[in-house]
Protein backbone atom coordinates (compact mmCIF):
# COMPACT_ATOMS: atom_id res chain seq x y z
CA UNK A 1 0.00 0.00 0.00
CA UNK A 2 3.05 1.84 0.62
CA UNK A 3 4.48 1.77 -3.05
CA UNK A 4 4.72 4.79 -5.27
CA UNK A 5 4.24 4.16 -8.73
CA UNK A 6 6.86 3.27 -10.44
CA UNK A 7 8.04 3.78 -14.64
CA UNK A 8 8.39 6.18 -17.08
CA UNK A 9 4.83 5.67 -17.55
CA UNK A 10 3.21 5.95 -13.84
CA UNK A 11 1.73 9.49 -14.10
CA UNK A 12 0.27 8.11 -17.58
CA UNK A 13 -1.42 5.10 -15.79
CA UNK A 14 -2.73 7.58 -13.19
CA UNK A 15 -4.42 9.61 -15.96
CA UNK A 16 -5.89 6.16 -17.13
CA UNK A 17 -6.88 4.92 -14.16
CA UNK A 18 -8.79 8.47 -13.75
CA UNK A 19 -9.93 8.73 -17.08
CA UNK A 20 -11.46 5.47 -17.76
CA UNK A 21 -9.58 2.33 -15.57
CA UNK A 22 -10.87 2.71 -12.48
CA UNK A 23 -14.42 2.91 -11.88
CA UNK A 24 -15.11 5.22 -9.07
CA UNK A 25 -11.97 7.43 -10.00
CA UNK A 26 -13.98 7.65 -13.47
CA UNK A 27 -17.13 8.20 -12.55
CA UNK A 28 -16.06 11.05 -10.23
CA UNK A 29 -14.19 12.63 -13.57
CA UNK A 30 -17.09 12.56 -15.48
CA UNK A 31 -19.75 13.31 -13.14
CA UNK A 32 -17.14 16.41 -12.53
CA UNK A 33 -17.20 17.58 -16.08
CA UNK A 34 -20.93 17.04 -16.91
CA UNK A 35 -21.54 19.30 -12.80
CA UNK A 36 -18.92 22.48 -14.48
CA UNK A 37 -21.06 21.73 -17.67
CA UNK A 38 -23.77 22.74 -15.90
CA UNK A 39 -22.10 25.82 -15.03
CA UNK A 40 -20.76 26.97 -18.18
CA UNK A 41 -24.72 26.74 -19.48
CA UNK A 42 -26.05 28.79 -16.33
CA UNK A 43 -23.62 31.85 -16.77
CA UNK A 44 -23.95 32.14 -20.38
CA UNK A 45 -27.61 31.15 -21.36
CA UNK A 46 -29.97 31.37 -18.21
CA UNK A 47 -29.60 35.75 -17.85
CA UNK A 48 -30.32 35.64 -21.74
CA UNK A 49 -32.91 33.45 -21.30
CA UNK A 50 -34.31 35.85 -18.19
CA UNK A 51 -34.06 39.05 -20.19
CA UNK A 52 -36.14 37.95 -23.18
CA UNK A 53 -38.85 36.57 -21.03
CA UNK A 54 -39.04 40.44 -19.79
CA UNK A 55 -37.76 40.34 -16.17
CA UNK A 56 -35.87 43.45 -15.02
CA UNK A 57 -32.13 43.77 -14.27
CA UNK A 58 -32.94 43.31 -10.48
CA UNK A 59 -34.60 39.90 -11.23
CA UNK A 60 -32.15 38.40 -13.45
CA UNK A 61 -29.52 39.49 -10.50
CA UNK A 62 -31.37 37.75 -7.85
CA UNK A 63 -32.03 34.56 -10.05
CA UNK A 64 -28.46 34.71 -11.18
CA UNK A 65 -27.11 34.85 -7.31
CA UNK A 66 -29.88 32.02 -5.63
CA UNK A 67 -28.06 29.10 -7.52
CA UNK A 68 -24.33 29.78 -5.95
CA UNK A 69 -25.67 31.34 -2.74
CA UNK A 70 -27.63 27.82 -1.79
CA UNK A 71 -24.83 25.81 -3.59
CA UNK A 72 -22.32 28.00 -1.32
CA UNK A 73 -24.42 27.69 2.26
CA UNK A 74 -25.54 24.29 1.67
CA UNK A 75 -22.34 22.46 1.52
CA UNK A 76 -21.93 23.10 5.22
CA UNK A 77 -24.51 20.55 5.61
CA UNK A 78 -24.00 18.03 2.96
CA UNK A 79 -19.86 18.03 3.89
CA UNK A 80 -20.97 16.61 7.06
CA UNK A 81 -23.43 14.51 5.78
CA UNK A 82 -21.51 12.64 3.54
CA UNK A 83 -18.84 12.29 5.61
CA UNK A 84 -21.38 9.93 7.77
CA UNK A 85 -23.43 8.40 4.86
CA UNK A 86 -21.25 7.62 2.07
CA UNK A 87 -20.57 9.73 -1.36
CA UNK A 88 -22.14 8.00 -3.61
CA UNK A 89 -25.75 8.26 -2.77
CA UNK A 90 -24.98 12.16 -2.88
CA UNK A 91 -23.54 11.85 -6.08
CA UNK A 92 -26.36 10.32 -7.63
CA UNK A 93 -28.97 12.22 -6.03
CA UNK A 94 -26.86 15.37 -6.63
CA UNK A 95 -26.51 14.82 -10.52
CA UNK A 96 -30.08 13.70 -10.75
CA UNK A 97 -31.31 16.88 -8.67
CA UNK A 98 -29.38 19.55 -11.21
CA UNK A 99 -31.39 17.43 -14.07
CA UNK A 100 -34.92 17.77 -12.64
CA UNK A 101 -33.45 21.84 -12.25
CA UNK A 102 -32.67 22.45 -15.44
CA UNK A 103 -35.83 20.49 -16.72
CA UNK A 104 -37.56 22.68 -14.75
CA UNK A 105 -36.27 25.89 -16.19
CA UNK A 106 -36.69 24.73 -19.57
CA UNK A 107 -40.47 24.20 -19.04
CA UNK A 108 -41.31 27.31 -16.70
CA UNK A 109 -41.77 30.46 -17.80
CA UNK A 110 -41.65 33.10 -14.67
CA UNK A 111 -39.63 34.08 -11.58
CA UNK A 112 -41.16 31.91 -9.14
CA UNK A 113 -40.43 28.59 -11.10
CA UNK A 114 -37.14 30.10 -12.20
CA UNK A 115 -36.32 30.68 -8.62
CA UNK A 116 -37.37 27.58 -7.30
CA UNK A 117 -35.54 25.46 -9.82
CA UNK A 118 -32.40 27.92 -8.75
CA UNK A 119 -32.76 26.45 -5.26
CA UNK A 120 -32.99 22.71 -6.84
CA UNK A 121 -29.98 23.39 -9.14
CA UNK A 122 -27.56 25.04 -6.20
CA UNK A 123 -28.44 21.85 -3.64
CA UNK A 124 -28.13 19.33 -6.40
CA UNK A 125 -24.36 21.13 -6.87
CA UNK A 126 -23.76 21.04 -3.08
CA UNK A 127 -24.28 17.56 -2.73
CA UNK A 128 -21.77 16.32 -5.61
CA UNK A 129 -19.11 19.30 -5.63
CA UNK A 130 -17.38 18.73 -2.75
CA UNK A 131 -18.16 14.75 -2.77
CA UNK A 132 -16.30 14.41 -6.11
CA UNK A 133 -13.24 15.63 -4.61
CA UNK A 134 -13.59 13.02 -1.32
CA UNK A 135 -14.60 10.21 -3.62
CA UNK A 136 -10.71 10.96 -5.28
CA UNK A 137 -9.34 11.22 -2.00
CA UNK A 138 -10.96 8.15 -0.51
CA UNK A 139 -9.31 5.85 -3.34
CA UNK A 140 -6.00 7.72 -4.78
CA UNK A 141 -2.93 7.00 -2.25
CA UNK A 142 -0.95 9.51 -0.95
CA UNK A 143 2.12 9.17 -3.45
CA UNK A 144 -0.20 9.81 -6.52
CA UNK A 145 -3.16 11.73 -4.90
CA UNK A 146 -2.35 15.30 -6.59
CA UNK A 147 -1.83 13.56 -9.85
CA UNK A 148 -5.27 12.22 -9.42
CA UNK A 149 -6.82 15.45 -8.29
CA UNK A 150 -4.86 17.02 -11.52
CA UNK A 151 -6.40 14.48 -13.85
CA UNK A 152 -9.88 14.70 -12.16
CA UNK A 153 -9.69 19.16 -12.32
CA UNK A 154 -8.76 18.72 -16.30
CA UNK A 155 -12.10 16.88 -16.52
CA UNK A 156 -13.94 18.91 -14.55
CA UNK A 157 -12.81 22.10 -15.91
CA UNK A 158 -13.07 21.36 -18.31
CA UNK A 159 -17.21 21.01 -18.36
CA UNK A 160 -16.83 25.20 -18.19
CA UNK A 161 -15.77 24.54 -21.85
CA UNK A 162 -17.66 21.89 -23.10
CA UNK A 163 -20.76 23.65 -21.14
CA UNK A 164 -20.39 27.20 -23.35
CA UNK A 165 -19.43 25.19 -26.65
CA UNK A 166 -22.38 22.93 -26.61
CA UNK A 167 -25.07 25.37 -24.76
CA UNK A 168 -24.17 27.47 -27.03
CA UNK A 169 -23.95 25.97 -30.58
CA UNK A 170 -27.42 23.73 -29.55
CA UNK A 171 -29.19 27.60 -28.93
CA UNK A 172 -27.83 29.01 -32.08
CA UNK A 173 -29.25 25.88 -33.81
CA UNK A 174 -32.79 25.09 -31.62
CA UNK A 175 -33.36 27.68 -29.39
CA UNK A 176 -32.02 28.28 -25.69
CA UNK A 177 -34.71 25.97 -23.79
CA UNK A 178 -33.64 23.31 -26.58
CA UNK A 179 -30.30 23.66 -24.90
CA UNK A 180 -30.94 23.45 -21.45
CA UNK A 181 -32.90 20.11 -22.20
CA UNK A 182 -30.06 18.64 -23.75
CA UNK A 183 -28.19 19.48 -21.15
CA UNK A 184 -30.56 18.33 -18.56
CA UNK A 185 -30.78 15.04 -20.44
CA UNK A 186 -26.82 14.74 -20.20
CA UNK A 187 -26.67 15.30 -16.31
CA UNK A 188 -29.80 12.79 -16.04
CA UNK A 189 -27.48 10.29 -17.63
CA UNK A 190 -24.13 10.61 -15.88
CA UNK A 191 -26.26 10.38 -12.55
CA UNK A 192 -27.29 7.26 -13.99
CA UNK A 193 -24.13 6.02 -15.19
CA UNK A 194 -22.30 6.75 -11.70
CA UNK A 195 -25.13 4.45 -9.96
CA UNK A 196 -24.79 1.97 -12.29
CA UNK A 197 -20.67 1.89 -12.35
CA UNK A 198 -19.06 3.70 -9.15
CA UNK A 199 -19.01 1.71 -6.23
CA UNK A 200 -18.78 3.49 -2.75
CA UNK A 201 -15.79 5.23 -2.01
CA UNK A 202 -16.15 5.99 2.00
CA UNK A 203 -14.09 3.80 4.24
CA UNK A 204 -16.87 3.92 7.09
CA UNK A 205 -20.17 2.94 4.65
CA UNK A 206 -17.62 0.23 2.56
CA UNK A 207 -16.77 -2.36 4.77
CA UNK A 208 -20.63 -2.70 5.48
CA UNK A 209 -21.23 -3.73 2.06
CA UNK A 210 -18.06 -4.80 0.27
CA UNK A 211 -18.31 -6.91 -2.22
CA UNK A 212 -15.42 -8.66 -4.07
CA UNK A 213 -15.86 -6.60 -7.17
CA UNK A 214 -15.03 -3.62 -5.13
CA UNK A 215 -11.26 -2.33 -4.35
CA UNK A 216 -9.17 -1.01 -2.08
CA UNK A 217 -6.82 1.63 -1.84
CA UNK A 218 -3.66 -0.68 -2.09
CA UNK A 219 -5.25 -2.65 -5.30
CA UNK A 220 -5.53 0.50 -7.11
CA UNK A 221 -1.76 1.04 -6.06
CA UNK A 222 -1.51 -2.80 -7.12
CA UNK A 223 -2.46 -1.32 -10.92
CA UNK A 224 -0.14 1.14 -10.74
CA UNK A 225 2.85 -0.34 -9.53
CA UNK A 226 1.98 -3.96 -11.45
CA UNK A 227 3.29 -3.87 -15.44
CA UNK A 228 0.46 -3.41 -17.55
CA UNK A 229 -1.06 -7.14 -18.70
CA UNK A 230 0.03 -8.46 -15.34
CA UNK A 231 -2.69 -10.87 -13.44
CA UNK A 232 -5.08 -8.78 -11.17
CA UNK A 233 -4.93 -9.82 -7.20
CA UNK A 234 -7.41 -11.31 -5.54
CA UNK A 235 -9.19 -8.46 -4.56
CA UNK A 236 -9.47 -7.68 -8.45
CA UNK A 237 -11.87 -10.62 -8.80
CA UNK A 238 -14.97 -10.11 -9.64
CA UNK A 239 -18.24 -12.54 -7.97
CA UNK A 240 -17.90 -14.96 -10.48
CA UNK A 241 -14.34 -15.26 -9.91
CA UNK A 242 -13.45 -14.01 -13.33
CA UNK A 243 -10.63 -10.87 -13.45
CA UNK A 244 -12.05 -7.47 -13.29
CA UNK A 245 -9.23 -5.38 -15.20
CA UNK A 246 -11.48 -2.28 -15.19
């Protein structure tokens, strides 16, 4: 468990395993992109979206600060929460919370929806925000953490890109609800995908339900420090006692 990674290749394996390799590690990447996604459609389309449906200056401001102010204030409770419960259930129910948001501001068509899906939107972002970054720190060791972290902030940062890009070409092409529902429809689905691949991350809510699909710390370090095609250890295994190479 000790072992850094060793090779001219190790900081490219860590980018693998974060990419794509290693299934919580990757879901927390790509949940982490699709979140700044989110982002990256709210500052650019939402006040242009406010200002043609004829609200004044002062509305568009207060709409425009409800999303970060509850994403900001709320993280003091899901922090603790998810330090007791797990991250993944957060994560899920985070991702799928921002979808119903933006779903909702795509159908609603006034400052009292708006608002309320604002709300929706800035607790759905306080439960995965800070969760993605515990999720990397529950599984990367210590020896290859901040290379992990790195590879996880390039995805995530990523989504502020991807988010203005895509919002923005599907508005100029459709129409700016059009492009919040395609963007809702891309948060719905890497919710899903993050229940249906990461496993949970927190040492505390693990060992209740490990299974032997699930790894450790040291079998991720195992990957790294193990040339590539070598056999997986036994904690690699998946139920059926066939190799899980992720």
């Amino acid at each position: 468990m000790g072992q850094r990674p060793t090779g001219k290749s190790s900081t490219g394996r860590v980018a693998a395993l974060t990419s794509w390799r290693e299934p919580a590690l990757a879901s927390a990447s790509h949940a982490g992109m699709v979140n700044n996604l989110n982002d990256g459609l709210a500052w650019g389309l939402f006040p242009i979206l406010f200002a043609t449906a004829g609200l004044s200056l002062t509305q568009i401001g207060v709409l425009a600060d409800l999303y970060p102010a509850v994403w900001g204030l709320s993280q003091l409770v899901t922090g603790p929460a998810y330090d007791r419960h797990g991250r993944k259930p957060f994560i899920v129910a985070g991702m799928l919370t921002q979808a119903a948001a933006l779903a909702l501001i795509a159908l609603a068509d006034g400052i009292t929806a708006w608002a309320t899906a604002a709300v929706l939107l800035g607790a759905g972002t306080a439960a995965v925000y800070p969760t993605l970054l515990a999720a990397i720190g529950d599984i990367a060791h210590p020896t290859w953490r901040a290379r992990a972290v790195g590879v996880y902030r390039l995805w995530r940062d990523g989504g502020f890109v991807v988010g203005a890009l895509l919002a923005g070409a599907v508005a100029d092409l459709a129409g700016i609800r059009a492009a919040i529902w395609v963007v809702a429809a891309l948060t719905a689905a890497a919710g899903i995908l993050t229940w249906a691949r990461m496993y949970e991350t927190h040492p505390r809510s693990r060992h209740h339900n490990l299974s032997p699909r699930q790894p450790h710390t040291g079998s991720v370090v195992d990957l790294l420090t193990q040339p590539p095609g070598a056999r997986s250890s036994p904690v690699q295994e998946s139920r059926h006692g066939r190799a899980n190479h992720w």
